[in-house]
Structures are given as structure tokens and as C-alpha cells.
Protein backbone atom coordinates (compact mmCIF):
# COMPACT_ATOMS: atom_id res chain seq x y z
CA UNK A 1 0.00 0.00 0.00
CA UNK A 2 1.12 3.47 -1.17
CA UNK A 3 1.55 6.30 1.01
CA UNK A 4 1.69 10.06 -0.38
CA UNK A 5 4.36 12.33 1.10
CA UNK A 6 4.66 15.99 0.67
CA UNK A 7 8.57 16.14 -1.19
CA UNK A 8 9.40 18.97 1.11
CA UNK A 9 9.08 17.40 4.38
CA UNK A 10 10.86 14.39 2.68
CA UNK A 11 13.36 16.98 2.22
CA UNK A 12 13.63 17.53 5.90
CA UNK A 13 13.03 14.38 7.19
CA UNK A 14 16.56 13.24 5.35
CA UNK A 15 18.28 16.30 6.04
CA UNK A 16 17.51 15.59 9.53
CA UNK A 17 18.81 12.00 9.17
CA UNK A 18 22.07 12.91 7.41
CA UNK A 19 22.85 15.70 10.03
CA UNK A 20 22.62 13.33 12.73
CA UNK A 21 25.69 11.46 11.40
CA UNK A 22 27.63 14.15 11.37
CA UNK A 23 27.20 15.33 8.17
CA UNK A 24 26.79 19.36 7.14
CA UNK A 25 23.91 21.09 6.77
CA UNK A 26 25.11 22.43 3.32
CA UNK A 27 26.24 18.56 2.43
CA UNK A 28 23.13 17.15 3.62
CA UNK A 29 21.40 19.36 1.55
CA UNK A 30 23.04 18.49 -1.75
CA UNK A 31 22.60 14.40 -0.77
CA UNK A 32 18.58 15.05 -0.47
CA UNK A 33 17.95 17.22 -3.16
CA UNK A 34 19.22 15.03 -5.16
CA UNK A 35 17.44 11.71 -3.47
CA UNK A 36 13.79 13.72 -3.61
CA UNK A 37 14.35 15.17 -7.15
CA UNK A 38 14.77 12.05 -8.27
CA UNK A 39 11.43 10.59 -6.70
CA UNK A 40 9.39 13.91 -8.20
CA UNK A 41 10.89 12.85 -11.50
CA UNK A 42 9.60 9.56 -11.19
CA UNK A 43 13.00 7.63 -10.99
CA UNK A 44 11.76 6.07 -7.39
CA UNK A 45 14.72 3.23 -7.86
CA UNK A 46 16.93 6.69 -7.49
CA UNK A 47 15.08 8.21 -4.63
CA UNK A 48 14.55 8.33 -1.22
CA UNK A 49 14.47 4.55 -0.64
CA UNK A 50 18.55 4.60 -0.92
CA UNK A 51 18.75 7.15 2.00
CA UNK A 52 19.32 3.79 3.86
CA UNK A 53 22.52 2.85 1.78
CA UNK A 54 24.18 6.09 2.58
CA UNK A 55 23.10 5.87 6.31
CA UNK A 56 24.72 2.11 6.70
CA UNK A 57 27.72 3.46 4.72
CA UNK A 58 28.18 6.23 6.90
CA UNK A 59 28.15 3.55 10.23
CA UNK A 60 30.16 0.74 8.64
CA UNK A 61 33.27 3.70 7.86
CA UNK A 62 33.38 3.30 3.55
CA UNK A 63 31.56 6.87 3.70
CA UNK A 64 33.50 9.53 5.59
CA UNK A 65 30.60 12.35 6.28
CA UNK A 66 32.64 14.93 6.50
CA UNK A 67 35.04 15.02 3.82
CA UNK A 68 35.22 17.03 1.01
CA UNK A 69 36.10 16.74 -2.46
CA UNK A 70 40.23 18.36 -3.34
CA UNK A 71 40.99 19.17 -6.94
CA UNK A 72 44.15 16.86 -7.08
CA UNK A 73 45.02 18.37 -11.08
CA UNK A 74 43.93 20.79 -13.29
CA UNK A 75 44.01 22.96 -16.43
CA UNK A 76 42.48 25.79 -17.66
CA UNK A 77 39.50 23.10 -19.36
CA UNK A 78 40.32 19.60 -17.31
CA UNK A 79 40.37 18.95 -13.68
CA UNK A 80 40.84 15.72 -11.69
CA UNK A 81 39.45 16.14 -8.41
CA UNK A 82 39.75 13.53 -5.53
CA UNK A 83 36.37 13.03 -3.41
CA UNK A 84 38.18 11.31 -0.46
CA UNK A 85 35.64 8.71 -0.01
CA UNK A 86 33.23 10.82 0.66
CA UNK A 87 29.76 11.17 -0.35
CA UNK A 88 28.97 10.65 -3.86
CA UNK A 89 26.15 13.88 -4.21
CA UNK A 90 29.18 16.25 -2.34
CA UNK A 91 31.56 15.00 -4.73
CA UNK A 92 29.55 14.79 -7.63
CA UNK A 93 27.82 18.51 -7.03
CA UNK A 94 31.35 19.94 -6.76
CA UNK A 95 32.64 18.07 -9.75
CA UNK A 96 29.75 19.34 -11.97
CA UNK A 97 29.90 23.15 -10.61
CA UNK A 98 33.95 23.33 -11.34
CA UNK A 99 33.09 21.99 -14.84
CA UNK A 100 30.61 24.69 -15.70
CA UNK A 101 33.18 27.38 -13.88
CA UNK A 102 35.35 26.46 -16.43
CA UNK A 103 33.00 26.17 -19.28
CA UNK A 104 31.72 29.74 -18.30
CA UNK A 105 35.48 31.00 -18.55
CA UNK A 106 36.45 28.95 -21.40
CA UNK A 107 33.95 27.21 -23.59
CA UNK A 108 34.23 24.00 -21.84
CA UNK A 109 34.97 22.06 -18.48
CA UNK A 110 35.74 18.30 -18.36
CA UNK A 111 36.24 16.92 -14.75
CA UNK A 112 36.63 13.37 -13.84
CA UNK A 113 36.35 12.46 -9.81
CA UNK A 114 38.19 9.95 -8.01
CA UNK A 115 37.52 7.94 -4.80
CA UNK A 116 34.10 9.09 -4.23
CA UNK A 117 31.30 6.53 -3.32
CA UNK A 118 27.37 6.02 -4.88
CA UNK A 119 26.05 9.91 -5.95
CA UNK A 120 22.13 9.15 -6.70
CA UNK A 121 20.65 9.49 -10.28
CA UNK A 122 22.94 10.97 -13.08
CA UNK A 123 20.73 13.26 -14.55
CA UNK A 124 20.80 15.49 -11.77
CA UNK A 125 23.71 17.08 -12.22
CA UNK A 126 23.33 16.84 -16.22
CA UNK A 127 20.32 19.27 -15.39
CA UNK A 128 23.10 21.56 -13.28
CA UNK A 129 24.58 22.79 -16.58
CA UNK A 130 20.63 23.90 -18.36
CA UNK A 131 20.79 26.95 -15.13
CA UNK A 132 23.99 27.96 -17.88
CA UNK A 133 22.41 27.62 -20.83
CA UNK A 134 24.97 24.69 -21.29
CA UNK A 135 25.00 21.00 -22.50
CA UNK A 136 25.68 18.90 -19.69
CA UNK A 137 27.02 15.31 -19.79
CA UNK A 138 27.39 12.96 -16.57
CA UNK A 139 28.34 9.38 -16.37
CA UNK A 140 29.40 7.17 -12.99
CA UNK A 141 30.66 3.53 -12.75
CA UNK A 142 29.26 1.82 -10.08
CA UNK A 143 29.01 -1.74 -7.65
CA UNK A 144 29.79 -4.54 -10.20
CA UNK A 145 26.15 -5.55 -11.28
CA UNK A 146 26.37 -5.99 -15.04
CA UNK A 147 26.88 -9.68 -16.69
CA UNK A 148 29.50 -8.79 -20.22
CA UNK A 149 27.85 -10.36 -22.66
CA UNK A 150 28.14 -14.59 -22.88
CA UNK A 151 29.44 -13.85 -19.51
CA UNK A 152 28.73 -16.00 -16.12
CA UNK A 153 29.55 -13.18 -13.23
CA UNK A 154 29.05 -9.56 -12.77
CA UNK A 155 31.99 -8.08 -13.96
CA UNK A 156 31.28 -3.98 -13.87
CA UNK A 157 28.26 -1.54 -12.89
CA UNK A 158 25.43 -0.32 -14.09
CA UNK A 159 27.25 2.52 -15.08
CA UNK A 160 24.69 5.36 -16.63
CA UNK A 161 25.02 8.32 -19.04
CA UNK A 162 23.41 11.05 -18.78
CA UNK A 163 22.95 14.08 -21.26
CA UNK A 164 20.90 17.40 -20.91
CA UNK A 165 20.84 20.19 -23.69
CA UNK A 166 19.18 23.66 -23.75
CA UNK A 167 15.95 24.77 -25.15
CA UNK A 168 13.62 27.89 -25.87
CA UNK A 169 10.12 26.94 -26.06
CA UNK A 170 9.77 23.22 -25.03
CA UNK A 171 11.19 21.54 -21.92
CA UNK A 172 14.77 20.89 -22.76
CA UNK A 173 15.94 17.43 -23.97
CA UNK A 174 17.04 15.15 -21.10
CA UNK A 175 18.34 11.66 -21.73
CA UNK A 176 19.29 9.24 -18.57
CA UNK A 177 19.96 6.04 -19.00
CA UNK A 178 21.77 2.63 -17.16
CA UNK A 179 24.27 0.65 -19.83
CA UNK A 180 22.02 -2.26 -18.58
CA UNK A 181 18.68 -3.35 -19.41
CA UNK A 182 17.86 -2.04 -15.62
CA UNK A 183 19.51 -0.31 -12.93
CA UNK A 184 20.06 -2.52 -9.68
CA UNK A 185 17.37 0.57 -8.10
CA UNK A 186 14.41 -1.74 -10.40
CA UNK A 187 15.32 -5.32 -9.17
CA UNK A 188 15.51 -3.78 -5.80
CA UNK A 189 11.41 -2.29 -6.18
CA UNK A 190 9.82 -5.29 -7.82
CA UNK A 191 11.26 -7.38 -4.61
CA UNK A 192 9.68 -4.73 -2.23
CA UNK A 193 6.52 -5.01 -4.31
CA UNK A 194 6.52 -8.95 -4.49
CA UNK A 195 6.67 -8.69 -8.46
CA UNK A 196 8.49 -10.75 -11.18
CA UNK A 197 10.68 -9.33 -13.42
CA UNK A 198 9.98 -9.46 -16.99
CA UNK A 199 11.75 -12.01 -19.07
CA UNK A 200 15.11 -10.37 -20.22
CA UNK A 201 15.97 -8.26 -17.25
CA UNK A 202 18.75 -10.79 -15.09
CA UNK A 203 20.69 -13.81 -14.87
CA UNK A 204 20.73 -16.27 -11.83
CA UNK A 205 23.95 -17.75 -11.12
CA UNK A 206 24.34 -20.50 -13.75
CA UNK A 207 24.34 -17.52 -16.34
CA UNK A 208 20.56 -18.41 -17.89
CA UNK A 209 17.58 -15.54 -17.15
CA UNK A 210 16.04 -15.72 -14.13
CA UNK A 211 12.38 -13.50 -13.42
CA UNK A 212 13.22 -13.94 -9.35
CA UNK A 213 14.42 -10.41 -8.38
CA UNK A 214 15.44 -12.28 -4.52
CA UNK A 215 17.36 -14.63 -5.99
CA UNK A 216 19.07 -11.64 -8.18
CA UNK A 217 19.63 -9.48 -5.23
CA UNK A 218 21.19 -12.66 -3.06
CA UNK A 219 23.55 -13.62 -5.84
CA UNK A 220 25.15 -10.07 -6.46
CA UNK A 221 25.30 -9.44 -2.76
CA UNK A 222 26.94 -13.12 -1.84
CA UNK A 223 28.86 -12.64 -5.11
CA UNK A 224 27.40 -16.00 -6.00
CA UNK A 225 27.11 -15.71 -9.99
CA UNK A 226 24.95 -13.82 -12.53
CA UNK A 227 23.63 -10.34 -12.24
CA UNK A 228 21.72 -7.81 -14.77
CA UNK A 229 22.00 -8.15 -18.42
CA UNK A 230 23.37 -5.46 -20.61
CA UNK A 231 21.38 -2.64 -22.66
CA UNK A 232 20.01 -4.87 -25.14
CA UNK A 233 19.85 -7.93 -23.00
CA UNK A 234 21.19 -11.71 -23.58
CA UNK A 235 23.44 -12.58 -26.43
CA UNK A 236 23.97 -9.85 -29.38
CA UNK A 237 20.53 -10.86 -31.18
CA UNK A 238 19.36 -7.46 -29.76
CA UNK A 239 22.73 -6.18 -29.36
CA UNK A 240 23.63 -6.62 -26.03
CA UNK A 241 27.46 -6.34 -26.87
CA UNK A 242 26.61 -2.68 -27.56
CA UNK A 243 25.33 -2.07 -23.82
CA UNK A 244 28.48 -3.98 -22.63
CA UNK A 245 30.76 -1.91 -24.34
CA UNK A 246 28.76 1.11 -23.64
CA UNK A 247 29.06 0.24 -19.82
CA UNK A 248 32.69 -0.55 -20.28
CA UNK A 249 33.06 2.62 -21.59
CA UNK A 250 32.15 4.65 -18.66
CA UNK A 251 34.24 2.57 -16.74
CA UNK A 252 37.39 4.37 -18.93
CA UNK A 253 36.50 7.54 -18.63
CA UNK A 254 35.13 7.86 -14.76
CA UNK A 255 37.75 5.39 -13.49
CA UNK A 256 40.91 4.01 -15.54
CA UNK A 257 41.10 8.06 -16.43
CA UNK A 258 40.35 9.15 -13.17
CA UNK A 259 42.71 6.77 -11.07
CA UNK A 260 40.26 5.34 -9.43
CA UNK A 261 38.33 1.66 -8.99
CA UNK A 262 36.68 -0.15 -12.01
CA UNK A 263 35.03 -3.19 -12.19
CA UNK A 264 34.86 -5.73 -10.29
CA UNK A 265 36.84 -3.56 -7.41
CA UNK A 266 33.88 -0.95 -6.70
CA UNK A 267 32.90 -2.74 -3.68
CA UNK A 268 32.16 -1.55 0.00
CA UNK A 269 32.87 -4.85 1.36
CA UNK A 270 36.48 -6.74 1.05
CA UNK A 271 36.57 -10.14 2.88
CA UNK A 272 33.71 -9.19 5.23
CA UNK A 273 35.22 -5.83 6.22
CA UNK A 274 34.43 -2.59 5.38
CA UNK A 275 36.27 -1.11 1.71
CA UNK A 276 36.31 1.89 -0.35
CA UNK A 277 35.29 1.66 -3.17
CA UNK A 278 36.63 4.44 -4.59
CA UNK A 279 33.29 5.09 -7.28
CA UNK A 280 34.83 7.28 -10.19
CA UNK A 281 32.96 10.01 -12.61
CA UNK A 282 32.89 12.00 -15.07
CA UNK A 283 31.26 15.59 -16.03
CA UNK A 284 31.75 17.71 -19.21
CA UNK A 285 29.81 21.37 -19.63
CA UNK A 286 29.95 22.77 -23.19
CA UNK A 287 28.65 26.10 -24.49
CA UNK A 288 27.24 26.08 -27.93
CA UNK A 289 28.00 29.84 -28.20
CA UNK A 290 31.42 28.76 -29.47
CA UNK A 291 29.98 27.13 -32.32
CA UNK A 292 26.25 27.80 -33.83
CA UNK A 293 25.52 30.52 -30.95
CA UNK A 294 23.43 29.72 -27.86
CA UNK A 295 20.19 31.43 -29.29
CA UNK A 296 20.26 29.29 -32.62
CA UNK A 297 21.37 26.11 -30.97
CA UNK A 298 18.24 26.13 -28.68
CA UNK A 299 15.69 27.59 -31.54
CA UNK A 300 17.22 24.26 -33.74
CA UNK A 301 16.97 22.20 -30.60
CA UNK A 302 12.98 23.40 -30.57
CA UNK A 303 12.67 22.39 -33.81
CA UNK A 304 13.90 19.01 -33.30
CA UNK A 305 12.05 18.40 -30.81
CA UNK A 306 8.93 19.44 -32.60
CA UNK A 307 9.78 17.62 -35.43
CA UNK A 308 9.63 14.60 -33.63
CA UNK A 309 6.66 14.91 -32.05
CA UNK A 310 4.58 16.06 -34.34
CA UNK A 311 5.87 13.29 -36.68
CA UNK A 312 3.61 10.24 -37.81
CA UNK A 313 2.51 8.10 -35.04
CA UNK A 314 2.67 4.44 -35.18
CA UNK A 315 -0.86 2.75 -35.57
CA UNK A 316 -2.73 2.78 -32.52
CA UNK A 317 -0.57 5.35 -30.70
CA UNK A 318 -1.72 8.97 -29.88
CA UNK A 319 1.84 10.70 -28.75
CA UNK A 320 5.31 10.25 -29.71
CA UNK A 321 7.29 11.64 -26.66
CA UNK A 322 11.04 13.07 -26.10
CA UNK A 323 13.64 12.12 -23.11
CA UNK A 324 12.91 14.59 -20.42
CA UNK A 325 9.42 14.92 -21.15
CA UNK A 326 7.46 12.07 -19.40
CA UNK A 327 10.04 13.45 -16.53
CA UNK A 328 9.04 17.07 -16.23
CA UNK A 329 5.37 16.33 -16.38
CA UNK A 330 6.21 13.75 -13.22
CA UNK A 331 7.66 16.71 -11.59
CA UNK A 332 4.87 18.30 -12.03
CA UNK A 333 2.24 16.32 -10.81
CA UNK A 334 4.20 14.96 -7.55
CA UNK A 335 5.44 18.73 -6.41
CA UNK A 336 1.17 19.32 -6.39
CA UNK A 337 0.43 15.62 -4.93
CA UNK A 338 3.22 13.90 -3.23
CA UNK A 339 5.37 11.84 -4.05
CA UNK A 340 3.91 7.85 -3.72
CA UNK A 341 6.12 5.69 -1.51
CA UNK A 342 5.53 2.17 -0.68
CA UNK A 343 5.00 0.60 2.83
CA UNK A 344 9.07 -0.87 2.94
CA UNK A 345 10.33 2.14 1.78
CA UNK A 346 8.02 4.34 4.67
């Protein structure tokens, strides 16, 4: 049974929570915004419900609450910055703000972040850069989750991309996105709900689908064998092999560029004990005023996006939508509503 919560006294309630473990008002606020924007969006895998990971984290030592993120390298474009094993949303909301301080001085800021730990939904800080009138592109690796493809045991993460560009007249275009046919966040709320999971989703440990989401969860967490299929699911009939190398390519740039863990090492726990796991990512800011001028690059971006839905609908369909949109409306409706939470979660 669903309960309805008003998103701003979820937005206390954690803040409350976080500053109890010693964490900073200011860094408790970044964490939560970024939990509850992700339930008003609709990404509920993403929201509120992983409070609890960052709360055990916090108590077992693989979180340090009050550390903050130190740019270890830099250039007048590039910046490595070490997080210090804090948490991921401080790490990951001063890794995104450097990279549009650059792009606002320069055209463009890449920053990659080292030794950080699990920073909520990517899109979040993708959606930093719009304030700019900037493209913004996020990616993270994450806890080794992800099956390669004709593969037994999960070898890497989840590891989403996220991209965000500008607009004029329509909501601007916002694409998030695991390299896997799920993120763990899905598995995790069709056990809470008692569901199945549709046929393509996971692996059990002898490598062959499995539609228990238990049995899932126990394997990755026991290391026991199998895990969630790539983008594009078993095999390369519906080309899984591009979702594995997708997710293997985040894995380059947010941790074999950044110095930090990839793979199979992004784990909290180490032979039972507590471990960093030193999460790595990635953020890029670009201004289009360097090359078709922000004003025409969000009037073309308009068009697009018009273009597309006003295009010929398939037979039997009434609405062709664009990433972002089903989003924003979500927003809409849960900042007037509440946001629905289940009874675990509660």
C-alpha cells in the first residue's frame, strides 16, 4: 500500500537524518535534493528509498561524512578532483559546478572524480549545466552488477550516461539512461513489491535468465554468480554487446582516467570488512555559443524536438514523446500531490 508524502518534508526528514551522522547542513542538503528530485521525476529506484545505503555506509566507515572533495590536477579546461571517499552527491555537485566554472570562462569544463562513493541518479547534475544555458554530460561507474555479454559473473556496474541540452520553447531534452537493461534501483522495487521481473531483465547464477528479483539481489550481494544483463539484454541478437561496451566505456573515462576503482573492485565490502570503493565520474559542460551561438542552438533544438513529435505516429498510438518529457510532467504532478512511496520504503 502506497503512502503520499509531501517532497518537502521528505526533504527535511533526510536532512535531519544525514545531520545526525555528522554530516553538514550544506552537504546534507546536496545528498537530499538530489534523493527527492529524483522521486518527483519519477525515478523512485533513485530516490529516497537509498537514503538507507548512505546511512549504513556512513556507520560501517566506507563513507567519511565529513570530507570534502580536493581538486588533485587541473588545467584551464580539465580537472581531476579527488572526493576522499566521501559522499557521492558532495563530490559529484562539486565536480559538476567546477566543470561549468570552467566552461563559463572557457567554452568548456571536463572533470573526472576519483575515490568518491554512490552519488544518486545521473541526470541530476546533467540538469546543473541547463541553469547555464549549457550541454551537460554525466556518467558514474558503479558496484559490479552488469553480466559482459556470454558472460557467467558480474563483472562492472550499471554505469549510466546522462545528457541534458538547452531549449527555448519546449522543456529541454534530457536523456538518462543505465548501460544495462535495468539499474540494480528496479530489481531492488519489484522485490519490495513482491513482483516478477519481466523475461530479459537478469541472470541467476548459472548464467541463464532468471524473473526472481530475490534470488538476483542474493547472488550479487553473496557474489554468487549472474547479475543484470546489458542494454540490449542476452546474447547480441538485440545487441547486447553494444550495452556492454557502452558500460565498459564509462568505466574508462570515470575510473581508468580518473585513477580510481573499475570493475569488479567498486565494492564496499572486502573479505567481510568494510572497503572503499573508490566510485569514479565524469562531467563535461559545453557552451554552444562557441559554435552555432546559444540562441540558434536552442531555436534548432525546438525544432527538433517538434519535429519529432509532431511526426507520424505508429498505428494505434496517440503521442510520440522526447527524453525529459514524461520526466518534467512527473515533476509536475508529484510537487502538487506527493510523491507515492511504498509501505518498505516508509
Amino acid at each position: 500500500m502506497e503512502r503520499l508524502i509531501n517532497w518537502k518534508d521528505l526533504k527535511d526528514f533526510g536532512k535531519r537524518v544525514l545531520i545526525h551522522l555528522n554530516v553538514s547542513e550544506d552537504d546534507a542538503e546536496h545528498v537530499i535534493d538530489n534523493l527527492v528530485s529524483s522521486n518527483l521525476r519519477g525515478i523512485d529506484s533513485h530516490g529516497v528509498a537509498r537514503l538507507q545505503r548512505y546511512v549504513s555506509g556512513i556507520e560501517t566507515g566506507y563513507i567519511i561524512p565529513d570530507a570534502q572533495p580536493k581538486i588533485t590536477k587541473e588545467s584551464a579546461v580539465l580537472a581531476n578532483v579527488d572526493g576522499q571517499n566521501g559522499l557521492g552527491q558532495v563530490a559529484g555537485t562539486f565536480g559538476m559546478k567546477l566543470a561549468i566554472e570552467k566552461t563559463r570562462q572557457n567554452g568548456i569544463g571536463f572533470v573526472t572524480v576519483h575515490n568518491s562513493n554512490h552519488f544518486g541518479y545521473a541526470g541530476y547534475y546533467s540538469l546543473m549545466a541547463l541553469e547555464h544555458d549549457f550541454l551537460g554530460i554525466t556518467m558514474t561507474n558503479a558496484a559490479p552488477l552488469v553480466v559482459p555479454t556470454f558472460g557467467r559473473n558480474a563483472l562492472f556496474g550499471t554505469n549510466p550516461i546522462a545528457v541534458a541540452a538547452p531549449t527555448e520553447r519546449n522543456k529541454a531534452w534530457v536523456m538518462d539512461f543505465a548501460t544495462s537493461v535495468v539499474p540494480r534501483g528496479k530489481l531492488e522495487v519489484y522485490n519490495r513489491l513482491g513482483k516478477n521481473l519481466p523475461d530479459g531483465w537478469a541472470t541467476d547464477e548459472t548464467g541463464h535468465m532468471t524473473n526472481d528479483p530475490g534470488r538476483v539481489l542474493k547472488n550479487l550481494l553473496d557474489q554468487l554468480g549472474g547479475g543484470i544483463l546489458p542494454l540490449g539484454g542476452e546474447g547480441e541478437t538485440y545487441g547486447g554487446h553494444k550495452g556492454y561496451g557502452l558500460g565498459v566505456w564509462v568505466d574508462i573515462f570515470c575510473a581508468v582516467l580518473s585513477g580510481s576503482n573499475y570493475g569488479p573492485a567498486v565494492v564496499a565490502k572486502k573479505d567481510g570488512k568494510p572497503n572503499f570503493p573508490r566510485v569514479g565520474h565524469m562531467f563535461l559542460a559545453l557552451d554552444p555559443e562557441y559554435f552555432v551561438g546559444s540562441g540558434n542552438f536552442k531555436n534548432t533544438m525546438d525544432n527538433y524536438i517538434e519535429l519529432l513529435k509532431n511526426s507520424e505516429k505508429a498505428e494505434g498510438e496517440k503521442r510520440i514523446y522526447v527524453h525529459g518529457e514524461k520526466e518534467f510532467e512527473k515533476q509536475e504532478e508529484r510537487e502538487k500531490n506527493g510523491i507515492p512511496l511504498d509501505a518498505k520504503t516508509v
